[in-house]
C-alpha atoms as a PDB file:
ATOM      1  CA  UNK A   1       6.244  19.741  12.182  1.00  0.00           C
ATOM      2  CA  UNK A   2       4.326  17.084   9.939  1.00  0.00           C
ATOM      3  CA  UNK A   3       2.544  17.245   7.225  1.00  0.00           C
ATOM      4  CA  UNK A   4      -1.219  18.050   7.950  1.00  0.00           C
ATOM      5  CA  UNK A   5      -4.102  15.658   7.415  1.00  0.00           C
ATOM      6  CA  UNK A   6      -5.502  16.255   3.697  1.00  0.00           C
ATOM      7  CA  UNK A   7      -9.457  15.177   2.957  1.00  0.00           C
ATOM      8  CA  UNK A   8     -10.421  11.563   3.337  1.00  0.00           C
ATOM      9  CA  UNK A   9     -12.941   9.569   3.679  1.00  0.00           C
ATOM     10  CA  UNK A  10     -14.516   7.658   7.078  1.00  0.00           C
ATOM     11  CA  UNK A  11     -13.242   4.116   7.577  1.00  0.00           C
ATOM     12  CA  UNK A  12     -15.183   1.368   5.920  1.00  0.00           C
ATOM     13  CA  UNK A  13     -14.611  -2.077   6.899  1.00  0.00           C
ATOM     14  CA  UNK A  14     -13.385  -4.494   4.399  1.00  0.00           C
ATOM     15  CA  UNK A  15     -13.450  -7.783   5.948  1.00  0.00           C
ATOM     16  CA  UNK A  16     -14.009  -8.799   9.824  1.00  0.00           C
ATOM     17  CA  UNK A  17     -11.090  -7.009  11.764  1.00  0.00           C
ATOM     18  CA  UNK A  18      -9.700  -5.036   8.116  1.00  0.00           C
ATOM     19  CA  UNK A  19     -10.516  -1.798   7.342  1.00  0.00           C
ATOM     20  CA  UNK A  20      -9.706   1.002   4.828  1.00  0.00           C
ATOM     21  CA  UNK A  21      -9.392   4.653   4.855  1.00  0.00           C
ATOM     22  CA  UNK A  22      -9.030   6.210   1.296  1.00  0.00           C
ATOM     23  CA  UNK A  23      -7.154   9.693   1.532  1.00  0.00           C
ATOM     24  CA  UNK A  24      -5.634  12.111  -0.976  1.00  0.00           C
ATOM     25  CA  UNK A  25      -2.664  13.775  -1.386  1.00  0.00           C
ATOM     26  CA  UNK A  26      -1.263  17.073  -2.879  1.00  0.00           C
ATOM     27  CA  UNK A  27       2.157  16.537  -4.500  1.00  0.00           C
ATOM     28  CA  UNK A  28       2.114  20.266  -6.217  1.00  0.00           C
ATOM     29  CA  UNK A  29       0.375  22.866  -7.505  1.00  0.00           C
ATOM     30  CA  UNK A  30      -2.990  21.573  -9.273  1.00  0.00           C
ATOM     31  CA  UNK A  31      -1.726  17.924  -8.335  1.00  0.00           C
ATOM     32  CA  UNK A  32      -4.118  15.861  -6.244  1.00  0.00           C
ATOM     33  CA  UNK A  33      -4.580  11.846  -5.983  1.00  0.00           C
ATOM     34  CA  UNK A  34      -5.987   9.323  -3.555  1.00  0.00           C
ATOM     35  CA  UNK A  35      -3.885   7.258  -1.370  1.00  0.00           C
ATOM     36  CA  UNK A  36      -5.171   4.380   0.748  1.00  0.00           C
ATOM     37  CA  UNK A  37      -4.380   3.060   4.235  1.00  0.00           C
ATOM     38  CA  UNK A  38      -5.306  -0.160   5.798  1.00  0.00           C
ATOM     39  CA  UNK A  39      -5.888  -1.386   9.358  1.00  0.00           C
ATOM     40  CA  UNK A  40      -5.786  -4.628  10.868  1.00  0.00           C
ATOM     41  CA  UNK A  41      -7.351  -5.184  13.803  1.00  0.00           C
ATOM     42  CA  UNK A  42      -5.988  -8.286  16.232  1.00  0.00           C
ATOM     43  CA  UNK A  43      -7.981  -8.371  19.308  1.00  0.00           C
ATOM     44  CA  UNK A  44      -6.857  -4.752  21.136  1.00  0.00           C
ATOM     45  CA  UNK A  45      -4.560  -4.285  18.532  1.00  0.00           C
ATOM     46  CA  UNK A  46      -4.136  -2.192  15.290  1.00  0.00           C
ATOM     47  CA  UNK A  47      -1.568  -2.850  12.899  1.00  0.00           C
ATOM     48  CA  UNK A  48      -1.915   0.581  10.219  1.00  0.00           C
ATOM     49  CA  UNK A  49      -0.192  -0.347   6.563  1.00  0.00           C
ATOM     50  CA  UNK A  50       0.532   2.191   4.030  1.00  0.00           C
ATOM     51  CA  UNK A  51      -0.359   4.619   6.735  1.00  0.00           C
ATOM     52  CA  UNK A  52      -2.402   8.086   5.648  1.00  0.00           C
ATOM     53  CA  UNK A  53      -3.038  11.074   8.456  1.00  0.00           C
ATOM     54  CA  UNK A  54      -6.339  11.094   9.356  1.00  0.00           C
ATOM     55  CA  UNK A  55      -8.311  13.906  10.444  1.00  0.00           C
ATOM     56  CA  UNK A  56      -9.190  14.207  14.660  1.00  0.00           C
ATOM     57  CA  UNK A  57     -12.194  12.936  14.222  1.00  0.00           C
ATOM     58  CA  UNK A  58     -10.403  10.027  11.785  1.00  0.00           C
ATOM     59  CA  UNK A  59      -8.555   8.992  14.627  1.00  0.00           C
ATOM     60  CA  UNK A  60     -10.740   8.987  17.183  1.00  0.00           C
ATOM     61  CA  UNK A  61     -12.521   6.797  14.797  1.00  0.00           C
ATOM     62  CA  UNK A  62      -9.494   4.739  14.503  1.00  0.00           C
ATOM     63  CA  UNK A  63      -8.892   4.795  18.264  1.00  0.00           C
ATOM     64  CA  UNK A  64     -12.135   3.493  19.176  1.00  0.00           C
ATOM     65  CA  UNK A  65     -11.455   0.573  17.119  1.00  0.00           C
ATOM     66  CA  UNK A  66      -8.253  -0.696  19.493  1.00  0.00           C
ATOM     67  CA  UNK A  67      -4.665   0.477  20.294  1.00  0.00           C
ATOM     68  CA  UNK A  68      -1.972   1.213  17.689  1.00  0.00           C
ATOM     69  CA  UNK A  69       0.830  -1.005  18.183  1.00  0.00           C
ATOM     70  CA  UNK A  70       2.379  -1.694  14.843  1.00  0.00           C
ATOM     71  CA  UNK A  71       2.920   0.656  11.702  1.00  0.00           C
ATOM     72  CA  UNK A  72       4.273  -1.228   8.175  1.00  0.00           C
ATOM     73  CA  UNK A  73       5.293   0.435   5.679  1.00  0.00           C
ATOM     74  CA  UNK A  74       5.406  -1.610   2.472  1.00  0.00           C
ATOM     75  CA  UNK A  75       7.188   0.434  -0.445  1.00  0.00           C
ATOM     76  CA  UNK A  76      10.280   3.085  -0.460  1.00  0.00           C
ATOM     77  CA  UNK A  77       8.296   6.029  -2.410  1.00  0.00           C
ATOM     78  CA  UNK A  78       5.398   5.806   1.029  1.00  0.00           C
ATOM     79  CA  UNK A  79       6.438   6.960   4.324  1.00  0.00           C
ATOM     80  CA  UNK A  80       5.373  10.443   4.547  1.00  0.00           C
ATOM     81  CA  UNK A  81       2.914  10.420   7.463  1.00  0.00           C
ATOM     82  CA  UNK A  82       4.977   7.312   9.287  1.00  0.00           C
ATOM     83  CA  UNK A  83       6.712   9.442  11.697  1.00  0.00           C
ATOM     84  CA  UNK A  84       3.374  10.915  12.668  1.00  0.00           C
ATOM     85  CA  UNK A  85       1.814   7.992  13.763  1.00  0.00           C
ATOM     86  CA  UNK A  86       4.997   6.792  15.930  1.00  0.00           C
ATOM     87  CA  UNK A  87       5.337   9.947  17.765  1.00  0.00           C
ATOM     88  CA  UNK A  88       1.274   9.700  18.240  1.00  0.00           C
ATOM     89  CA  UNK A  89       1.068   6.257  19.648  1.00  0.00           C
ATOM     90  CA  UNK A  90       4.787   5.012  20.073  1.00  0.00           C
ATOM     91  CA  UNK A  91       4.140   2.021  18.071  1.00  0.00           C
ATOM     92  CA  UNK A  92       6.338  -0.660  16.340  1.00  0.00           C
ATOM     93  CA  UNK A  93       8.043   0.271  13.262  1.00  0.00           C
ATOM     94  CA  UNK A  94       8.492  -2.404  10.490  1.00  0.00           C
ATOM     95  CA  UNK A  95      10.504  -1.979   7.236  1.00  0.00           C
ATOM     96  CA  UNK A  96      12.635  -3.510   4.484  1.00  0.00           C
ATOM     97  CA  UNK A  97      16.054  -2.236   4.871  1.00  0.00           C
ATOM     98  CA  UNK A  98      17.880   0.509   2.778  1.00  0.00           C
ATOM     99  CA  UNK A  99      14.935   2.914   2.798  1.00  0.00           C
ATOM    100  CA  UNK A 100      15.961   5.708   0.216  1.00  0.00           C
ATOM    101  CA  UNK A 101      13.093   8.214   0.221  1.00  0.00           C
ATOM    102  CA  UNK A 102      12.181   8.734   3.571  1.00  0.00           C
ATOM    103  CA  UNK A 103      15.622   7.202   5.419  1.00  0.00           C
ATOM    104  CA  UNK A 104      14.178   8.438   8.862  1.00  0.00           C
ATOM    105  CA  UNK A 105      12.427   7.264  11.372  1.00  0.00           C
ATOM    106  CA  UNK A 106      14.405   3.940  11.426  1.00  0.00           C
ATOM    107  CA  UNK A 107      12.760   0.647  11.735  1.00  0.00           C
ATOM    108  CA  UNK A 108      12.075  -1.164  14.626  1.00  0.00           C
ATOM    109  CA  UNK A 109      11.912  -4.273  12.623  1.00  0.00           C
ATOM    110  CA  UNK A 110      13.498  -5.283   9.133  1.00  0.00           C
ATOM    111  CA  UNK A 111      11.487  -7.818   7.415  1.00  0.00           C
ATOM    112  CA  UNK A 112      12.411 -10.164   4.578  1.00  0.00           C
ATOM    113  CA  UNK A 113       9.559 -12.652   3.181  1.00  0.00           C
ATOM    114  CA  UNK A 114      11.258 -15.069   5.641  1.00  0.00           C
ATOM    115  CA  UNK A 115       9.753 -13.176   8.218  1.00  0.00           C
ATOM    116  CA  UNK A 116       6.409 -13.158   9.630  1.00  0.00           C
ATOM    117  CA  UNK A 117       4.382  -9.855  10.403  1.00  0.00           C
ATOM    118  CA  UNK A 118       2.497  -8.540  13.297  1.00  0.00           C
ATOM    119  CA  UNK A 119      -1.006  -9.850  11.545  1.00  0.00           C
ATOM    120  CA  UNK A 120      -2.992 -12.970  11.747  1.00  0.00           C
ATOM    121  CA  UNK A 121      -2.614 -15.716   9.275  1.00  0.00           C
ATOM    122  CA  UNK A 122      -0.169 -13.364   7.292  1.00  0.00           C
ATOM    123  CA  UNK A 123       2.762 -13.535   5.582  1.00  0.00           C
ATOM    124  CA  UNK A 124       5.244 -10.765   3.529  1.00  0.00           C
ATOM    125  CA  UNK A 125       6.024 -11.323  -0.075  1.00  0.00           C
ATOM    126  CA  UNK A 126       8.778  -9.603  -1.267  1.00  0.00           C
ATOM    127  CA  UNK A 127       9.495  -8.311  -4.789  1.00  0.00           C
ATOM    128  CA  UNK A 128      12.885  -9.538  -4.406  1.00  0.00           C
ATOM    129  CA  UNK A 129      14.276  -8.405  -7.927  1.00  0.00           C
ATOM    130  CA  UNK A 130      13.367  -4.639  -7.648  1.00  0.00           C
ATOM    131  CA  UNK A 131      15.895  -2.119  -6.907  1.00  0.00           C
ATOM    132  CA  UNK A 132      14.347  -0.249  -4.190  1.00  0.00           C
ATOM    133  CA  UNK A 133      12.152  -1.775  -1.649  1.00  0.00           C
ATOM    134  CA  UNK A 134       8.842  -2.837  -1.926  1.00  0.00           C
ATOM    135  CA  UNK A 135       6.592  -5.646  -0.518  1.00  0.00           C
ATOM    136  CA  UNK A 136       3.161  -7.049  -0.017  1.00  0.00           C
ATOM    137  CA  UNK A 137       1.529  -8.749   2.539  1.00  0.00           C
ATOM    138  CA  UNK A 138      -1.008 -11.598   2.207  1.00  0.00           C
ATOM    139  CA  UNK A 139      -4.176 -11.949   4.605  1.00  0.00           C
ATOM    140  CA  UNK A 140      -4.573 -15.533   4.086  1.00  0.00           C
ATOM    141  CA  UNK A 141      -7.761 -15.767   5.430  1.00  0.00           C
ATOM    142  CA  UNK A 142      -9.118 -13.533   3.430  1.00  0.00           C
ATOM    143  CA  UNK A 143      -7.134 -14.298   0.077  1.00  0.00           C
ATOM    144  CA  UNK A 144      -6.627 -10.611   0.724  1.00  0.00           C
ATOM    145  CA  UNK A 145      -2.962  -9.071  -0.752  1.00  0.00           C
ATOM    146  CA  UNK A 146      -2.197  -5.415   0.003  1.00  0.00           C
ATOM    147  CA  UNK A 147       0.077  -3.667  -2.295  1.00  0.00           C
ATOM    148  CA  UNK A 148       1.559   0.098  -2.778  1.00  0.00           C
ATOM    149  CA  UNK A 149       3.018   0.949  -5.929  1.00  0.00           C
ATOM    150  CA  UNK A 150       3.644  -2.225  -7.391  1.00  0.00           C
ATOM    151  CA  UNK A 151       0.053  -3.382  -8.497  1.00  0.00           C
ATOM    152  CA  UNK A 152      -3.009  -1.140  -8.158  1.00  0.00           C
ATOM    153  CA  UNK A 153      -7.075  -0.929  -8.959  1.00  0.00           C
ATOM    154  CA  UNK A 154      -8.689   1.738 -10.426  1.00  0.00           C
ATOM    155  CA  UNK A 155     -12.337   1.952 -10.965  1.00  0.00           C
ATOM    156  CA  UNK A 156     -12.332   5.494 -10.900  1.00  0.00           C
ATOM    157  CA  UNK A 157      -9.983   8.231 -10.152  1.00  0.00           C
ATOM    158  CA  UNK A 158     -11.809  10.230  -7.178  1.00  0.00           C
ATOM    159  CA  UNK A 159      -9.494  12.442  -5.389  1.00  0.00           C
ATOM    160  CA  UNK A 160      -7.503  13.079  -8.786  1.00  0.00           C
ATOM    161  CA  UNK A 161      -7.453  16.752 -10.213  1.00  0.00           C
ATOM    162  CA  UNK A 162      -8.145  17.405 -13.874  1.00  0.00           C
ATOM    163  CA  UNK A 163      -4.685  17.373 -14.412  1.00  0.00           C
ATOM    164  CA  UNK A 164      -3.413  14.384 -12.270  1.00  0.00           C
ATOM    165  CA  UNK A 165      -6.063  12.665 -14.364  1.00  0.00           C
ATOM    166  CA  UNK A 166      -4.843  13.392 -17.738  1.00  0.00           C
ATOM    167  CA  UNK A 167      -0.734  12.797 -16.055  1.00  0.00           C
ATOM    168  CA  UNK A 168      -1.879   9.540 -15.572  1.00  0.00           C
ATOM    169  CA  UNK A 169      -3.248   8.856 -18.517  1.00  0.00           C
ATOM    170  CA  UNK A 170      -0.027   9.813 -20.430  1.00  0.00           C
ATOM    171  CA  UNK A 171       1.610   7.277 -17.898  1.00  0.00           C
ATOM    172  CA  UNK A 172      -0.734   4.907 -18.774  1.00  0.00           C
ATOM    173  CA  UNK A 173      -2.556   4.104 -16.265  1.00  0.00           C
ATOM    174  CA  UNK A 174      -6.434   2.800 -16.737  1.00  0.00           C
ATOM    175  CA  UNK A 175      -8.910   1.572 -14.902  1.00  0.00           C
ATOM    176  CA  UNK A 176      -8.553  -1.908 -13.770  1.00  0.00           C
ATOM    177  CA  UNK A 177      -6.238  -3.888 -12.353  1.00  0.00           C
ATOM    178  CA  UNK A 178      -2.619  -1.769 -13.234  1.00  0.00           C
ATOM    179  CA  UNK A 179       1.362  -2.896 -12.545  1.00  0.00           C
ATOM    180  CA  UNK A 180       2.270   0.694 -11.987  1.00  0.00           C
ATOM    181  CA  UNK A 181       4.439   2.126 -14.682  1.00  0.00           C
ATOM    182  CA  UNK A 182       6.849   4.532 -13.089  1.00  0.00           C
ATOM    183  CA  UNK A 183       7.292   2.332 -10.086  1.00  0.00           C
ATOM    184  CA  UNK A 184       8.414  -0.791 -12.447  1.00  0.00           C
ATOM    185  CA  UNK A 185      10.526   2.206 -14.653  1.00  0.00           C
ATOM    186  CA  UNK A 186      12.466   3.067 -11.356  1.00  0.00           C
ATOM    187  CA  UNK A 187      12.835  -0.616  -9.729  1.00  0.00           C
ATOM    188  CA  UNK A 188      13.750  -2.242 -12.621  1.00  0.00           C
ATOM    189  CA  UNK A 189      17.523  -3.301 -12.556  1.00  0.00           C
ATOM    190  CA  UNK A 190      19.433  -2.022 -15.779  1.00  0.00           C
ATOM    191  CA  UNK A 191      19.213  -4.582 -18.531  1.00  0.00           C
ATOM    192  CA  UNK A 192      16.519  -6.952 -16.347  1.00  0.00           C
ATOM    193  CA  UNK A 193      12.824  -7.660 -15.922  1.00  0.00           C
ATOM    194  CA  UNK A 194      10.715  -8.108 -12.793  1.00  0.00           C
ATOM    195  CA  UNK A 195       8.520 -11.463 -14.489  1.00  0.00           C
ATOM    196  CA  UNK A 196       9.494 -13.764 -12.196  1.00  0.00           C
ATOM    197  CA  UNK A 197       8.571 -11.561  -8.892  1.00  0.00           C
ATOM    198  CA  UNK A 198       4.954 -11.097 -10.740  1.00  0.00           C
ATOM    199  CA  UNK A 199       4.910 -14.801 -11.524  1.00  0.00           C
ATOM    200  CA  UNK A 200       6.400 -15.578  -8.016  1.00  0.00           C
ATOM    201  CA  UNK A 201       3.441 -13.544  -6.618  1.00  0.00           C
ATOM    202  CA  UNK A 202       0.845 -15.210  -8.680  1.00  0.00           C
ATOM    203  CA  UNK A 203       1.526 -18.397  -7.208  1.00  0.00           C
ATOM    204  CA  UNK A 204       0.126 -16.651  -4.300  1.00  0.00           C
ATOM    205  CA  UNK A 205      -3.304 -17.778  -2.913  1.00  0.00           C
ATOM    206  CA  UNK A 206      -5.153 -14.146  -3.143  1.00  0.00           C
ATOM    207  CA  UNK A 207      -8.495 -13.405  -5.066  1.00  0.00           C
ATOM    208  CA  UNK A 208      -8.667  -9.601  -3.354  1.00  0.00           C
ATOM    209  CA  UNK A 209      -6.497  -6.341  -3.505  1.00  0.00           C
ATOM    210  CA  UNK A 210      -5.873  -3.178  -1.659  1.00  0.00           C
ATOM    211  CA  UNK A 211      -3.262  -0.995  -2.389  1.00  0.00           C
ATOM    212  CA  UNK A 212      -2.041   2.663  -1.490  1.00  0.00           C
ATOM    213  CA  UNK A 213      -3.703   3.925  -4.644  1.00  0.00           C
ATOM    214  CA  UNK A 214      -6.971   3.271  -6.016  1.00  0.00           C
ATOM    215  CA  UNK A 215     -10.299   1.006  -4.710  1.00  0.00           C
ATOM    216  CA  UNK A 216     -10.284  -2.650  -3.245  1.00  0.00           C
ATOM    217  CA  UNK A 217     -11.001  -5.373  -6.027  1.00  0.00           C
ATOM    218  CA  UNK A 218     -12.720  -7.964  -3.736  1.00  0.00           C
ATOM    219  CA  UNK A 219     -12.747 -10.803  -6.455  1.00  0.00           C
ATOM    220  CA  UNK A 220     -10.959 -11.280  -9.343  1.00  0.00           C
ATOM    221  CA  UNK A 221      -8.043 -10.019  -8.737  1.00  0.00           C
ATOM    222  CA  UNK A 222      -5.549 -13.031  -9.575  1.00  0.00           C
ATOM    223  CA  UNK A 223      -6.952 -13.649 -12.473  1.00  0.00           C
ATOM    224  CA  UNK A 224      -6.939  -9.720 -13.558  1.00  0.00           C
ATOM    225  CA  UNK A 225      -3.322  -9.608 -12.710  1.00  0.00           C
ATOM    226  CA  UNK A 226      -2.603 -12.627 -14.538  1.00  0.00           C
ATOM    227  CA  UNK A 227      -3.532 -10.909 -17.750  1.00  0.00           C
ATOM    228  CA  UNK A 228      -2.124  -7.468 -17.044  1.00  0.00           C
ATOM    229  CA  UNK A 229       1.645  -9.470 -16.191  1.00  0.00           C
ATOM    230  CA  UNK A 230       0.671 -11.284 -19.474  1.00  0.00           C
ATOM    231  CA  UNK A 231       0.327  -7.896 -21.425  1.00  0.00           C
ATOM    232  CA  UNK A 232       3.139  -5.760 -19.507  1.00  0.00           C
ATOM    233  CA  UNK A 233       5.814  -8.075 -19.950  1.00  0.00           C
ATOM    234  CA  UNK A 234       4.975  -9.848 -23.478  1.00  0.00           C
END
């Protein structure tokens, strides 16, 4: 049995061939947040990342758009609705290796930053230092990077209960462009630092993010991030 489809939004389209689907998700009693999927679409093909269950008539939006061939999942703590999808459409399953949180299904594919994914003018960046996985790939074409955990947007919190709102807070988490807290508490090796990943992925040609939490920052988003690694890791 999986886990049902919670409320979400209709796809919007981002860019030519990219689209978005902002969820939520219940993690306990009184505990609601969004959570974001996006979809690349390569001729007939649909590459999901950071995949969220959609609703029936979410997926036969998402089926009208092309076939699902490949599913990525980009960070250990995401992976809930994964096995969904590949018993749904029987698609292609890529992964870092030594996924902790949700060990099953296993990968199809193991990807390193040396690797190239299923997606048009793409690469993988890898935060390389971090203790448990986590990566981000790069739509070159559309200076586009799509995160999870690691680096997030907020201009507003819909989908967040009262009190997932004020948790956050305490975490501190605001709105703008955020390096999640408890992601970079947990990944963090003992006695190290993840600045040179952040400063590795700022040499990155990107301007726009999406990640599995928050809105899409269509501009500015280098530049943002710049000034939040600037202020996290002082």
């Amino acid at each position: 049995m999986h886990p049902p489809a919670h409320p979400h939004d209709p796809l919007q389209q981002l860019y030519p061939g990219v689209y978005w689907v902002q969820g939520s998700i219940r993690m306990g009693p009184g505990l609601r947040m969004n959570r974001n999927m996006v979809i690349v679409q390569n001729h007939n093909e649909l590459t999901l990342i950071n995949p969220v269950r959609l609703s029936a008539q979410g997926l036969a939006s998402l089926e009208a758009l092309g076939k699902v061939t490949h599913l990525l999942r980009l960070g250990d703590f995401h992976g809930l609705d994964d096995a969904f999808y590949l018993e749904r459409y029987g698609c292609q399953f890529w992964a870092q290796p030594e996924q902790s949180t949700y060990p099953q299904p296993t990968p199809d594919h193991l990807f390193t930053d040396q690797i190239a994914p299923p997606l048009p003018d793409a690469a993988f960046f890898v935060f390389n230092t971090a203790t448990y996985p986590e990566a981000a790939p790069l739509l070159k074409q559309h200076k586009l990077l799509i995160t999870v955990d690691s680096v997030q947007y907020h201009a507003n919190f819909r989908y967040f209960s009262g009190i997932t709102r004020v948790v956050f807070k305490l975490l501190g988490f605001k709105q703008g462009i955020n390096i999640g807290g408890p992601w970079r508490k947990r990944v963090t090796p003992k006695g190290g630092s993840l600045r040179a990943d952040f400063d590795s992925l700022l040499a990155l040609d990107f301007d726009a993010i999406v990640a599995a939490h928050g809105q899409p920052l269509t501009a500015g988003a280098k530049a943002a991030l710049r000034q939040e690694v600037e202020q996290v890791f002082k």
